[in-house]
N, C-alpha and C. Protein backbone atom coordinates (compact mmCIF):
# COMPACT_ATOMS: atom_id res chain seq x y z
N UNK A 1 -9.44 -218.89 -20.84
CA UNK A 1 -8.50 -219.52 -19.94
C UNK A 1 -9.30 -220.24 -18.86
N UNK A 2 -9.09 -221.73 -18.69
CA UNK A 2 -9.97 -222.31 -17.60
C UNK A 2 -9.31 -221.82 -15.79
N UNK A 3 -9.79 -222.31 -15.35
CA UNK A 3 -9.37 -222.18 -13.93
C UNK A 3 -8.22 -222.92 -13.55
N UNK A 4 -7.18 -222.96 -13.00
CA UNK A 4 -6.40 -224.47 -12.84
C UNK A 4 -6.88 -225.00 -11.52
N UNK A 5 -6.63 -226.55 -11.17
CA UNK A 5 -6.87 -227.02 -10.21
C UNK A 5 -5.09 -227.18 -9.39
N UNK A 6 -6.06 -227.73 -7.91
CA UNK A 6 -4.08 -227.90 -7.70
C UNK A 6 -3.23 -228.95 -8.20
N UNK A 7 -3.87 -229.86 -9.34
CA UNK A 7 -2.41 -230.63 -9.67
C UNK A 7 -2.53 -230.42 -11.22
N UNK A 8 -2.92 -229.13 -11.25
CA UNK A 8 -3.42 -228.85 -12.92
C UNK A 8 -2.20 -227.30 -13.30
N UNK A 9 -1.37 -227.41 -14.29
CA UNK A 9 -1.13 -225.87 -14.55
C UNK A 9 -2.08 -225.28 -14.75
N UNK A 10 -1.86 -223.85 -14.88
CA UNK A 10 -3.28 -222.78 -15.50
C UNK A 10 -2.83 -223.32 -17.01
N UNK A 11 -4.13 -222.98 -17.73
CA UNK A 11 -4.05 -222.79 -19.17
C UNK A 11 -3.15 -221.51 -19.57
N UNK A 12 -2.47 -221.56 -20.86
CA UNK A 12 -1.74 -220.78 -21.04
C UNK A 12 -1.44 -220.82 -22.12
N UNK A 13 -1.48 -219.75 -23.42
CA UNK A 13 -0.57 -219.75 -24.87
C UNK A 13 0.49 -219.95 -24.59
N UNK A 14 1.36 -221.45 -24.99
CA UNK A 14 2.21 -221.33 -24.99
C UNK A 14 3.08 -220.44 -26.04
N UNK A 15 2.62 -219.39 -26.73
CA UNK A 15 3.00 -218.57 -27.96
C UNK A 15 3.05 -217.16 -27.41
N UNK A 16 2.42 -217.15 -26.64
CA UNK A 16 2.86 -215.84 -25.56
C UNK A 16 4.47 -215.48 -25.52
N UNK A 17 4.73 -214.10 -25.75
CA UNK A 17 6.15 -213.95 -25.24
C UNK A 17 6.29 -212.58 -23.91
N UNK A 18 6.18 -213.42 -22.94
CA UNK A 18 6.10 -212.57 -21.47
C UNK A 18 7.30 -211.45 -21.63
N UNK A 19 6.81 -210.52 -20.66
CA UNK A 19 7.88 -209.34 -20.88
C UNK A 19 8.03 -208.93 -18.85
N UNK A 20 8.95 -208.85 -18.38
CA UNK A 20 9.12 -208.08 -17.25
C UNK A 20 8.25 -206.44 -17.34
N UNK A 21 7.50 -206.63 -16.16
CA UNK A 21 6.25 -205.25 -16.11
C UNK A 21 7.21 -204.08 -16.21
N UNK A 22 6.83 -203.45 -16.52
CA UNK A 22 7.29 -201.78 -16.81
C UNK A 22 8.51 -201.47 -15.26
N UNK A 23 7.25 -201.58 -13.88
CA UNK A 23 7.11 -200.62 -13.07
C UNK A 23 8.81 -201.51 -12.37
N UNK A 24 9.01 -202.64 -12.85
CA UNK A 24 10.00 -203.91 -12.33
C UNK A 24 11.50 -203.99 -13.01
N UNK A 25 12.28 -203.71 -12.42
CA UNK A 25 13.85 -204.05 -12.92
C UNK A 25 14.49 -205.46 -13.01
N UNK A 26 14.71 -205.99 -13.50
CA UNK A 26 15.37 -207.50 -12.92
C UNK A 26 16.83 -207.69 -13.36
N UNK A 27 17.43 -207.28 -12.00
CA UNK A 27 19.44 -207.58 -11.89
C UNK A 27 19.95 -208.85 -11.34
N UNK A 28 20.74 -209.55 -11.57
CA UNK A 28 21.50 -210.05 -10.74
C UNK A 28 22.48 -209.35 -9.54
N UNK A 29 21.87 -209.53 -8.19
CA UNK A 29 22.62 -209.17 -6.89
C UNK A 29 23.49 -210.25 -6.55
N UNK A 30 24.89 -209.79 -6.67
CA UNK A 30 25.80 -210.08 -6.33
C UNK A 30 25.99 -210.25 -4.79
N UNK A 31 25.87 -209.22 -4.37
CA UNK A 31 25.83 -209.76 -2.77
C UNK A 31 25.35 -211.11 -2.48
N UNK A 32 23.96 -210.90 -2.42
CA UNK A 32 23.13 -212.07 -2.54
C UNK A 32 23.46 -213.30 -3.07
N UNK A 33 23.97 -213.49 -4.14
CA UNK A 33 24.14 -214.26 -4.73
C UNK A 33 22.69 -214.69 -6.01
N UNK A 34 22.25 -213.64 -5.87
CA UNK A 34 20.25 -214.30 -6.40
C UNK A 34 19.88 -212.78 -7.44
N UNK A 35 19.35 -213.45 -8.30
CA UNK A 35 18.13 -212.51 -9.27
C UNK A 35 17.71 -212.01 -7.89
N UNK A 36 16.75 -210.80 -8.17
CA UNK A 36 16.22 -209.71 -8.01
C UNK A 36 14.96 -208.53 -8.85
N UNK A 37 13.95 -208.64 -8.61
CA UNK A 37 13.12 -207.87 -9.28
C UNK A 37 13.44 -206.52 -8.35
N UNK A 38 13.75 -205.26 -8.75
CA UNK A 38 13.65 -203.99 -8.03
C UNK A 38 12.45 -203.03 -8.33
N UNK A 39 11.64 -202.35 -7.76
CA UNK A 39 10.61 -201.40 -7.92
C UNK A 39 10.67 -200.54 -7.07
N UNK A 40 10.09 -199.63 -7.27
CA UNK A 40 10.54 -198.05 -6.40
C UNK A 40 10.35 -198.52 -4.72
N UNK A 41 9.31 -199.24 -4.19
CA UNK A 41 8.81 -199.49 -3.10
C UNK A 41 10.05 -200.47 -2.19
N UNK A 42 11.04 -201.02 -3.08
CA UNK A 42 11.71 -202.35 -2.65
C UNK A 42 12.03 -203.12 -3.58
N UNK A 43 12.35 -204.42 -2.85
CA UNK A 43 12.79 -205.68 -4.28
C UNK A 43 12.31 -206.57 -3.81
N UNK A 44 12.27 -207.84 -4.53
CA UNK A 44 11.59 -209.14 -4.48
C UNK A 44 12.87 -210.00 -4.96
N UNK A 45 13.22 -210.86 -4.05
CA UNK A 45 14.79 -211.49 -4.06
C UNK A 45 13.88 -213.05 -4.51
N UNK A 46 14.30 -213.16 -5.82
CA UNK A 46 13.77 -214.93 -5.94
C UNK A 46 14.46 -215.67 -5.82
N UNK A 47 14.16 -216.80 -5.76
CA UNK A 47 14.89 -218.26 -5.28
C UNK A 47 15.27 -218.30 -6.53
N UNK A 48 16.01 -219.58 -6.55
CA UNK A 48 16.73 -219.94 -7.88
C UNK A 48 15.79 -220.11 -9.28
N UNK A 49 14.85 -221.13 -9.06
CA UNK A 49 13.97 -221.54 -10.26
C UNK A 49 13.40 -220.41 -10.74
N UNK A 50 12.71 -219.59 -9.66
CA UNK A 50 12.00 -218.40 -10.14
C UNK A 50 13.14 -217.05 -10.85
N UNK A 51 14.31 -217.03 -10.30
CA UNK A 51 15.34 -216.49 -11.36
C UNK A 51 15.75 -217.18 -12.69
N UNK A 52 16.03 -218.51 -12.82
CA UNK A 52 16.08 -218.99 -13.58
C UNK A 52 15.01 -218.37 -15.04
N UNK A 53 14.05 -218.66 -14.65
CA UNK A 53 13.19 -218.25 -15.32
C UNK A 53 12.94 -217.04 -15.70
N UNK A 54 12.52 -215.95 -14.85
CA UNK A 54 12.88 -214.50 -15.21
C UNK A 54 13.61 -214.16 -15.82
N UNK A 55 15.03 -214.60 -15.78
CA UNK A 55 16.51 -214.08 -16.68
C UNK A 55 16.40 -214.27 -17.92
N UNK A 56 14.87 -215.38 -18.20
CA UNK A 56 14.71 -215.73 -19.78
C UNK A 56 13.81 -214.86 -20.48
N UNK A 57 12.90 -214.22 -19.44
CA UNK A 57 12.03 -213.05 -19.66
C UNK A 57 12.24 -212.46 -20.55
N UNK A 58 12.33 -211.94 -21.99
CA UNK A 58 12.90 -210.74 -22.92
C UNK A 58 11.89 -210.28 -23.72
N UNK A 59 10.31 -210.98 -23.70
CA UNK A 59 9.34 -209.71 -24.68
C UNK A 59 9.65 -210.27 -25.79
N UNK A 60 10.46 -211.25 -26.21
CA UNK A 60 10.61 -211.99 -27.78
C UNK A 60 10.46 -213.42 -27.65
N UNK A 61 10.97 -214.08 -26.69
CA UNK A 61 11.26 -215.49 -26.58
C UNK A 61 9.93 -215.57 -25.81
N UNK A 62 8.84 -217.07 -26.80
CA UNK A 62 7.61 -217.38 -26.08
C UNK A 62 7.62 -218.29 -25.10
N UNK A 63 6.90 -218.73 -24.14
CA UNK A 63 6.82 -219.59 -23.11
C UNK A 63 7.18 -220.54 -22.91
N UNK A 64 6.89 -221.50 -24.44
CA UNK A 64 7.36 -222.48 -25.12
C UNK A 64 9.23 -222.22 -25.04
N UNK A 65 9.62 -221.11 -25.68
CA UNK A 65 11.11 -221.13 -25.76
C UNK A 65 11.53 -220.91 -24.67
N UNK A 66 11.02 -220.40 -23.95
CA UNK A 66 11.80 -220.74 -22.09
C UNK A 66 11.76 -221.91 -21.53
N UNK A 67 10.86 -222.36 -21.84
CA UNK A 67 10.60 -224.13 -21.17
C UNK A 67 11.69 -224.93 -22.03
N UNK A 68 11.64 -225.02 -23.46
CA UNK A 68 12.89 -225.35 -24.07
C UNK A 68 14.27 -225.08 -23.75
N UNK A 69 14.47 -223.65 -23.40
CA UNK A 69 16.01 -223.21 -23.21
C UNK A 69 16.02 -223.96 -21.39
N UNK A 70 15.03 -223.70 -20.81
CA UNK A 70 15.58 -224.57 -19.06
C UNK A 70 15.71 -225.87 -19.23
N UNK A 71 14.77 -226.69 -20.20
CA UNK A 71 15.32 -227.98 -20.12
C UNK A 71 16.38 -228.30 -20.85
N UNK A 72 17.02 -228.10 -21.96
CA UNK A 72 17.97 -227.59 -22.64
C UNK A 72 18.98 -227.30 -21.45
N UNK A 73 19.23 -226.08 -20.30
CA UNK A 73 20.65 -225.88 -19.83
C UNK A 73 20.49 -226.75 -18.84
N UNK A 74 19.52 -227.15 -18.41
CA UNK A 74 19.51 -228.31 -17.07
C UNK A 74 19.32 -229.46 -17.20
N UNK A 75 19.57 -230.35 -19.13
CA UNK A 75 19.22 -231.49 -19.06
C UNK A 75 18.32 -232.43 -18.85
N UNK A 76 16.92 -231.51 -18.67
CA UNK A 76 15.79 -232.78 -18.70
C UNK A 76 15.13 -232.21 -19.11
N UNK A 77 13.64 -232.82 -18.57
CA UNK A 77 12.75 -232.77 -19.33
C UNK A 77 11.16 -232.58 -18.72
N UNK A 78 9.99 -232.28 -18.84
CA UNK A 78 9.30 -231.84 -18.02
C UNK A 78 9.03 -230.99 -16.90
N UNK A 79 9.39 -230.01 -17.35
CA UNK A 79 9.34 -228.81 -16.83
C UNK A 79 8.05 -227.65 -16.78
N UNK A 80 7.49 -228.10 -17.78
CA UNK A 80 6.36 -226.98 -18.58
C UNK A 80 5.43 -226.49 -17.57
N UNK A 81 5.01 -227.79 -16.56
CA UNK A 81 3.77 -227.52 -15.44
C UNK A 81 4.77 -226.41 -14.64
N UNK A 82 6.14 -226.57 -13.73
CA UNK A 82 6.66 -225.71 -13.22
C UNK A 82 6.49 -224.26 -13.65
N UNK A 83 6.83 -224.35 -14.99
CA UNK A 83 7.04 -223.12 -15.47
C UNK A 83 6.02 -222.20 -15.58
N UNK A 84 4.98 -222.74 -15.94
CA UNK A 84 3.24 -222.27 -16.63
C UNK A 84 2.92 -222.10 -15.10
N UNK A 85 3.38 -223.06 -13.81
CA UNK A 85 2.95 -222.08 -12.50
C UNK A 85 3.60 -220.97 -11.88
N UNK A 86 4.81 -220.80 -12.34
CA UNK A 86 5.31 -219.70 -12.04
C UNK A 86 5.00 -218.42 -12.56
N UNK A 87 4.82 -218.71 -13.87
CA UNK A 87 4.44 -217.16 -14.64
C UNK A 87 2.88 -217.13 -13.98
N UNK A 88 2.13 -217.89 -14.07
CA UNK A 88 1.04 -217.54 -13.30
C UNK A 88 0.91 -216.77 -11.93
N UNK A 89 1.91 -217.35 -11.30
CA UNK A 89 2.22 -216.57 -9.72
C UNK A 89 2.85 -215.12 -10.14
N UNK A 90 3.60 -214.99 -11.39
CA UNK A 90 4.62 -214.01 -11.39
C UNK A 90 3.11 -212.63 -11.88
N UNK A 91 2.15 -213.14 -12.95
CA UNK A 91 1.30 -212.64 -13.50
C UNK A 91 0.32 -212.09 -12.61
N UNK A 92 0.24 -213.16 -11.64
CA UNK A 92 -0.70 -212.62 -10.38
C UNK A 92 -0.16 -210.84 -9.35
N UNK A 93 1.31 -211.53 -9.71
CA UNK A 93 1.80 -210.51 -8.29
C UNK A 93 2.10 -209.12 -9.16
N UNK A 94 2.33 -209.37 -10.83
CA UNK A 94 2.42 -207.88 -11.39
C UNK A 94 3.77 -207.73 -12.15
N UNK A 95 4.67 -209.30 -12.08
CA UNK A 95 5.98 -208.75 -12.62
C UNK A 95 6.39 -209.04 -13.95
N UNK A 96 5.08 -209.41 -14.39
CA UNK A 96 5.20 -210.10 -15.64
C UNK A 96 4.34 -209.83 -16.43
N UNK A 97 4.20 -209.09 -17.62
CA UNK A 97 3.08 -209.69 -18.67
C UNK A 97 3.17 -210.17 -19.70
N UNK A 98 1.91 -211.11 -19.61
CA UNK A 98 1.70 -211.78 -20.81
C UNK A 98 0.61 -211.35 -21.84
């Protein structure tokens, strides 16, 4: 995996199929109105895109098929750099593996 720069995604299989980490729950909060990762310590309330994405999370569907299914329910197209930086951030902080 190379390094990314800042107008570079990280490298990434797109054949990977990410799974929500063990130690991490991910609900929709109603109150809120917003996804939610829960862990014993607290929760991590994400913004929209970064729920968006998580909710596609399932351990079967690869990186590739999440980038397909968001541009797919939102109508466009180029998405992939967004996406490949988020799981990177998500991979960094622990809520995700790939």
């Amino acid at each position: 995996m190379s390094a990314a720069t800042p107008d570079t995604a990280p490298a990434l299989d797109l054949q990977v199929c990410p799974r929500v980490a063990k130690m991490f729950k991910l609900q929709w909060e109603e109150v809120q109105q917003c996804w939610v990762l829960l862990y014993p310590e607290g929760m991590v309330k994400l913004n929209g895109s970064a729920g968006e994405i998580m909710s596609r999370i399932d351990g079967n569907t690869s990186v590739q098929g999440l980038i397909s299914a968001l541009e797919q329910q939102f109508e466009t197209t180029g998405l992939r750099d967004d996406v490949l930086d988020f799981l990177a951030i998500a991979k960094r902080q622990g809520w995700v593996n790939l």
